[in-house]
Protein backbone atom coordinates (compact mmCIF):
# COMPACT_ATOMS: atom_id res chain seq x y z
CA UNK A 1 77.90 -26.33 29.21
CA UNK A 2 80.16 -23.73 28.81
CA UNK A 3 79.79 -21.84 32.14
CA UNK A 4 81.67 -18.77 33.25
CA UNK A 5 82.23 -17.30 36.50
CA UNK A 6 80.34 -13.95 35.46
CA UNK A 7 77.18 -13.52 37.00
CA UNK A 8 75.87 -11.26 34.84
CA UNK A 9 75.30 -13.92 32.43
CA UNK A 10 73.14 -15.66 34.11
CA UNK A 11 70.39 -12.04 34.21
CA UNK A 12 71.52 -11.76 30.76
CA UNK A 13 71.01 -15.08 28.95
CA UNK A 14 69.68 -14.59 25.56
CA UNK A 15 67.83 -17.43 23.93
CA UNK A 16 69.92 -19.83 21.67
CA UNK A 17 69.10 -19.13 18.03
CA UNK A 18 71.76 -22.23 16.68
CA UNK A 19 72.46 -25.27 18.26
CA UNK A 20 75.28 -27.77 17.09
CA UNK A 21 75.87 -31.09 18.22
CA UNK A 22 78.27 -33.78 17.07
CA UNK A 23 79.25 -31.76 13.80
CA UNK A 24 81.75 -33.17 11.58
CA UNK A 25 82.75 -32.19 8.46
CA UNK A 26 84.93 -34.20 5.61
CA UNK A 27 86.05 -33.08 2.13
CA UNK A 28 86.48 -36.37 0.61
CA UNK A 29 88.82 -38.31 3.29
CA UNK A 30 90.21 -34.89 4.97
CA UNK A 31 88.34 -34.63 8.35
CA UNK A 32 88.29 -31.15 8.69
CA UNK A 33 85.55 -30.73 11.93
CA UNK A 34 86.05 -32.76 14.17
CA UNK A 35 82.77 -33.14 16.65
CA UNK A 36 81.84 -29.52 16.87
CA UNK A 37 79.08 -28.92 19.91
CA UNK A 38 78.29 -25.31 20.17
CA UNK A 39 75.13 -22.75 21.14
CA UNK A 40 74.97 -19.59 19.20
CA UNK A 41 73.05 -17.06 21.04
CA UNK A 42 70.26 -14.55 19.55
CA UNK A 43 70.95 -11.10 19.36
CA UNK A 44 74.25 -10.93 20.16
CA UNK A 45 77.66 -11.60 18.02
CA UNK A 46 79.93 -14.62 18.11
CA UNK A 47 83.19 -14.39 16.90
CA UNK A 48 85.04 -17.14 15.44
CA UNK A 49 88.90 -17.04 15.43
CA UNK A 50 91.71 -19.58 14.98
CA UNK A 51 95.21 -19.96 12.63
CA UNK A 52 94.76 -20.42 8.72
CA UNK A 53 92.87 -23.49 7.89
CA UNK A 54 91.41 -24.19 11.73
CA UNK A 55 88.05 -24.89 9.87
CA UNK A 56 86.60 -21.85 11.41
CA UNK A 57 84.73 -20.88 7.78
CA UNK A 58 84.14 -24.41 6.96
CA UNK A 59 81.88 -24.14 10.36
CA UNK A 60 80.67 -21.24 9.36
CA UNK A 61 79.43 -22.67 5.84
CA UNK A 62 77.88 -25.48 7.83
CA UNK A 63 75.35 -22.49 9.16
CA UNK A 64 73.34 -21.97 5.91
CA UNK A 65 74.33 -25.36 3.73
CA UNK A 66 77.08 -23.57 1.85
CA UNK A 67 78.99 -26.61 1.85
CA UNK A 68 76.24 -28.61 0.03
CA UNK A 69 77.97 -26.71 -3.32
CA UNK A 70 80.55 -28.90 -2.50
CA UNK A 71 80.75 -32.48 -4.46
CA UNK A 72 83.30 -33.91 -2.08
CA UNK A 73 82.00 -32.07 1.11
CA UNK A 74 80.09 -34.21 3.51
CA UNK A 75 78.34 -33.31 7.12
CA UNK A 76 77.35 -35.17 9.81
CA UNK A 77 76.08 -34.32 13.07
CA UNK A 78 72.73 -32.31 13.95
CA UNK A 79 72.52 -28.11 13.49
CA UNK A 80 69.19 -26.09 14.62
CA UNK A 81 68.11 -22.76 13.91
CA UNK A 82 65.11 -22.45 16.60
CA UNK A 83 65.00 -26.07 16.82
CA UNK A 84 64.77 -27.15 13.94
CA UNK A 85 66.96 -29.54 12.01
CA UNK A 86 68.44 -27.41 8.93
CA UNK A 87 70.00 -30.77 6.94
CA UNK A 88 66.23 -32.20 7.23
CA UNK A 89 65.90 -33.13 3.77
CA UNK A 90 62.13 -31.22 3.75
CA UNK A 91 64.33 -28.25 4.25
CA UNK A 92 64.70 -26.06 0.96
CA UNK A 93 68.43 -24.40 1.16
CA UNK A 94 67.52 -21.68 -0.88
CA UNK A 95 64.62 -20.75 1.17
CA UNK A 96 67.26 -21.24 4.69
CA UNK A 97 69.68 -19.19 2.78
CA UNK A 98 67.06 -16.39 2.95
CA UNK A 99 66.77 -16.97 6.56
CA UNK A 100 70.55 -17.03 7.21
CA UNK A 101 72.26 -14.15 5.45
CA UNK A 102 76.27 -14.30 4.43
CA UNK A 103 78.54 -11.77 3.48
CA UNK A 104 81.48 -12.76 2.18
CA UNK A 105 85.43 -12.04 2.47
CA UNK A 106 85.62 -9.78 -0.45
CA UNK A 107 82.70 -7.46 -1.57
CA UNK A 108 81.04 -9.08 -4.23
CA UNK A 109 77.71 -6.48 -4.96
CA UNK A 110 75.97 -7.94 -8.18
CA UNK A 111 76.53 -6.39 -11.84
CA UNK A 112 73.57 -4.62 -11.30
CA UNK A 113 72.35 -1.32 -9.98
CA UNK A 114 72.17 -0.65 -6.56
CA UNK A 115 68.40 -0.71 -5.91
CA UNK A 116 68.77 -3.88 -7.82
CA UNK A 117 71.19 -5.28 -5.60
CA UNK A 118 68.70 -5.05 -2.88
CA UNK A 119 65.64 -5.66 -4.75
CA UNK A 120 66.78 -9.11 -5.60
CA UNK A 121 66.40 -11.20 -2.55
CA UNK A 122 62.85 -9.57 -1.75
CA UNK A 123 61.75 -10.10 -5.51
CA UNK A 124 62.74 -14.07 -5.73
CA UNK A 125 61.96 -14.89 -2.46
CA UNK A 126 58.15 -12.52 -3.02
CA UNK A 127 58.66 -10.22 -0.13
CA UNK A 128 57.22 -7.47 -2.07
CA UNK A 129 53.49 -7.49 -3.74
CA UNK A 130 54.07 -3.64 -5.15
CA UNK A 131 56.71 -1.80 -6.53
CA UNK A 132 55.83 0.83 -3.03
CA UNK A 133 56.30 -2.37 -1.21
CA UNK A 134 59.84 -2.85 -3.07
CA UNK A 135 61.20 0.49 -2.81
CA UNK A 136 59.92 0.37 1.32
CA UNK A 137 62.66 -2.68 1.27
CA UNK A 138 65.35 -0.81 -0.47
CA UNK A 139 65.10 2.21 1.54
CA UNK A 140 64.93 0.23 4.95
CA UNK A 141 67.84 -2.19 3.99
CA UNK A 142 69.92 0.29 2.70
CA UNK A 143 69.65 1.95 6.00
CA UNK A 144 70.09 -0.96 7.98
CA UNK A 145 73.34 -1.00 6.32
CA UNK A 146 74.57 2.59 6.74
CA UNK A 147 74.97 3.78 3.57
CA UNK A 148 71.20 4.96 2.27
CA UNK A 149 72.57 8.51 2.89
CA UNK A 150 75.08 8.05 0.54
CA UNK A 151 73.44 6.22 -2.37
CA UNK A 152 70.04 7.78 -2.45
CA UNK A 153 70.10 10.23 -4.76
CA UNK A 154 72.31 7.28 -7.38
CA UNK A 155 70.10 4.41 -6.62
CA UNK A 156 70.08 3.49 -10.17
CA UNK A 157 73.49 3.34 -10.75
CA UNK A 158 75.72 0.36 -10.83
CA UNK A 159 76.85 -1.27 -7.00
CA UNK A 160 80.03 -1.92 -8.80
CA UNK A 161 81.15 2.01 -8.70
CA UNK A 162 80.97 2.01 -5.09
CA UNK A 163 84.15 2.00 -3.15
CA UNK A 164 85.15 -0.98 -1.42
CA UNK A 165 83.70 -0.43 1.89
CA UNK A 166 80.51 1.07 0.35
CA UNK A 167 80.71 -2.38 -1.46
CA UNK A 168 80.58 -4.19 1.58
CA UNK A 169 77.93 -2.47 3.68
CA UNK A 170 75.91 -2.63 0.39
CA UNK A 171 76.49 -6.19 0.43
CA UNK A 172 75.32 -6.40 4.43
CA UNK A 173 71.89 -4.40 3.18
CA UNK A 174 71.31 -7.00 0.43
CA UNK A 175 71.99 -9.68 2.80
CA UNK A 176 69.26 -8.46 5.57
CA UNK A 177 66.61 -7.28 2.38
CA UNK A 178 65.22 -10.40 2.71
CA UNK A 179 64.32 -10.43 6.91
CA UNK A 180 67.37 -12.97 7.28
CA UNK A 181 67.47 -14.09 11.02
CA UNK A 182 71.03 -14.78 11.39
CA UNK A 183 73.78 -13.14 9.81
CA UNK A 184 76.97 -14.58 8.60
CA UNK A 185 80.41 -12.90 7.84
CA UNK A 186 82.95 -14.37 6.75
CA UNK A 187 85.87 -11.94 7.36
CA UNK A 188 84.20 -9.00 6.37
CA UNK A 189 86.79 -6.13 6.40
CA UNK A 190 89.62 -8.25 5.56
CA UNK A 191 89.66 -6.26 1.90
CA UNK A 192 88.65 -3.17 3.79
CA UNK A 193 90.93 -0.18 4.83
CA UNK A 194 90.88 0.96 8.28
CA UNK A 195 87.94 3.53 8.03
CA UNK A 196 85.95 1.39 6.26
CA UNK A 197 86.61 -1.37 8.74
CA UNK A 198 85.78 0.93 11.37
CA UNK A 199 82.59 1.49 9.81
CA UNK A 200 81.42 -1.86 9.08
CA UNK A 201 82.49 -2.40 12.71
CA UNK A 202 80.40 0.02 14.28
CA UNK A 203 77.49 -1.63 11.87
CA UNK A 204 78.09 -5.00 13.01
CA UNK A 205 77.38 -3.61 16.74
CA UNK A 206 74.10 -2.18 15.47
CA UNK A 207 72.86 -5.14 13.30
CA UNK A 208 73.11 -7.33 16.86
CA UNK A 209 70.25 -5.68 18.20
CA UNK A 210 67.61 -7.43 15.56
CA UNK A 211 70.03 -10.47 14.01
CA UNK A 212 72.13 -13.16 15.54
CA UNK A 213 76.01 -12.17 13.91
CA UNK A 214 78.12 -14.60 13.27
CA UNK A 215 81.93 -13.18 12.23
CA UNK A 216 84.77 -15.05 11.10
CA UNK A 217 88.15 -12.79 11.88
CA UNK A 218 91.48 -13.36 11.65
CA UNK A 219 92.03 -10.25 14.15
CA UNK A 220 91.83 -10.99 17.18
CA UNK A 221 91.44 -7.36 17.78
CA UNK A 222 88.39 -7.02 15.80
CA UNK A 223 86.93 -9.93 17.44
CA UNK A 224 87.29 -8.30 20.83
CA UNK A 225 85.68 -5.22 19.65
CA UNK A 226 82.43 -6.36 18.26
CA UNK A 227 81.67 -9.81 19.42
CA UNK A 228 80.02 -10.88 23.11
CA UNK A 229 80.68 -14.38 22.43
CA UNK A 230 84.41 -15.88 21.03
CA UNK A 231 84.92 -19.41 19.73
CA UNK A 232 88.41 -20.93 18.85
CA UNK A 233 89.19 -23.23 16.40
CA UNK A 234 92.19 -25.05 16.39
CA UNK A 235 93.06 -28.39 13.70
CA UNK A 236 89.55 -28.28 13.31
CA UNK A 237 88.17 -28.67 16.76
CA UNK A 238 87.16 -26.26 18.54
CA UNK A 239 88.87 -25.58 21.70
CA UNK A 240 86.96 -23.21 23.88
CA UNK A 241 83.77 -20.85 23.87
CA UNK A 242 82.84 -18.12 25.68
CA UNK A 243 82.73 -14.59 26.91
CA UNK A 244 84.64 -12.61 24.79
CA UNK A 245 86.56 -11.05 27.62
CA UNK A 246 87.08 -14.24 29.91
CA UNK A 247 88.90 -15.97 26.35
CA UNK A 248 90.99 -13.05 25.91
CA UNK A 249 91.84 -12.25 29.49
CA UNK A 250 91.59 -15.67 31.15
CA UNK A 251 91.78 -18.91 28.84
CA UNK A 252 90.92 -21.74 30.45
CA UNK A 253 92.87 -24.17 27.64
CA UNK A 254 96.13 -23.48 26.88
CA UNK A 255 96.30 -23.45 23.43
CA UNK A 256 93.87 -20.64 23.59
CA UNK A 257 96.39 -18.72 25.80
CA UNK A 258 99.09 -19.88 23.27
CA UNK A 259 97.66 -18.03 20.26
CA UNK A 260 96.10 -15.10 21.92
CA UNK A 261 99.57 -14.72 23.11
CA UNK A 262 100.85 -14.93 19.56
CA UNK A 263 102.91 -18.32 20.16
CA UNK A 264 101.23 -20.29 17.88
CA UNK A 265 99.19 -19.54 14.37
């Protein structure tokens, strides 16, 4: 559907891990997605970017039933994670949350210690039949998230005296403890200084190789850094997908031009 004139895509084409069709979303008589048809590709990360309010993160949300939490929040349309329907109402959201990790805007590790922080996931969701099995997890998350080098020797203290980009990728490691699939961020490094933003960066571009990463930025710069894939939202449609280079270099819609250009947002 969305084709581009690179060739390379077509020796590169990674199998679609989400497919949306028809997606709406209200909050009580506020339409604020308006018939959202999108594929999100495996291994590989898809930025979404768009003004304040575009219903970029209200998409997002749609990806692992966050909006259900929601009293006045209603969706319609059809989303599947490897084809299958995740608003089936067989479908536990607890168990899909598992399956679809999300890190949020602002760090938010749990009052807890940091092996607890991991151990959490694997424990309620019964990943782990022995404590060896447990402390395999924490070890391997941790370093999935870049930062078991610095909090192995404190494992037992609280997640809460990390800094804030510690924080972060500690919140990343508890999101992949429990074998997620896909991986949802929901401006990440927006709380972040620039080191630490450079950091979870250059982790985002490593967690691609075994998750599909979804990323919600309001930097356009970021988004051309770390994602392959760029979708933008605009009064809650969204406008145009595709190559992260051909949207920033050569829009085909003109409101896409308009705000990479700055002119509107």
């Amino acid at each position: 559907m969305y084709d581009t004139p690179n060739t390379e895509r077509d020796v590169d084409q990674k199998e679609i891990k989400i497919e949306a069709r028809g997606v709406q979303v209200f909050y009580g008589t506020t339409h604020a997605i308006k018939d959202v048809d999108v594929d999100i590709e495996d291994k590989t990360v898809t930025a979404f970017i768009g003004p304040s309010g575009c219903g970029k993160s209200t998409f997002l949300r749609c990806l692992n039933r966050m909006n259900d939490t929601i009293d006045i929040c209603r969706v319609e349309g059809k989303i599947e994670i490897d084809g299958d329907d995740i608003y089936d109402k067989r479908v536990d959201p607890v168990q899909l949350r598992a399956k679809v990790g999300m890190v949020f805007q602002k760090p938010n590790p749990f009052p807890k210690s940091i092996y607890d922080n991991i151990a959490y996931g694997p424990r309620i969701h019964g990943l782990a039949k022995t404590k060896a099995d447990l402390d395999e997890i924490v070890e391997k998350s941790l370093r999935r998230g870049a930062i078991w080098d610095e909090v192995k020797d404190r494992l037992h203290a609280p997640g809460t005296g990390l800094s804030g980009g510690q924080q972060q990728r500690l919140c990343i490691a508890r999101a992949v403890a429990t074998e997620p699939e896909v991986l949802l961020m929901d401006e990440p490094c927006s709380a972040l200084d620039p080191i630490a933003t450079a950091q979870v960066e250059e982790l985002i571009d490593e967690l691609r190789e075994n998750y599909s990463v979804v990323i919600v930025t309001h930097s356009m710069q970021q988004a051309a850094r770390v994602s392959q894939k760029t979708a933008f939202f605009h009064l809650g449609n969204l406008v145009e997908f595709g190559e992260t280079g051909k949207i920033f270099t050569n829009p085909e819609d003109s409101r896409t031009e308009s705000y990479i250009t700055g002119r509107i947002g």
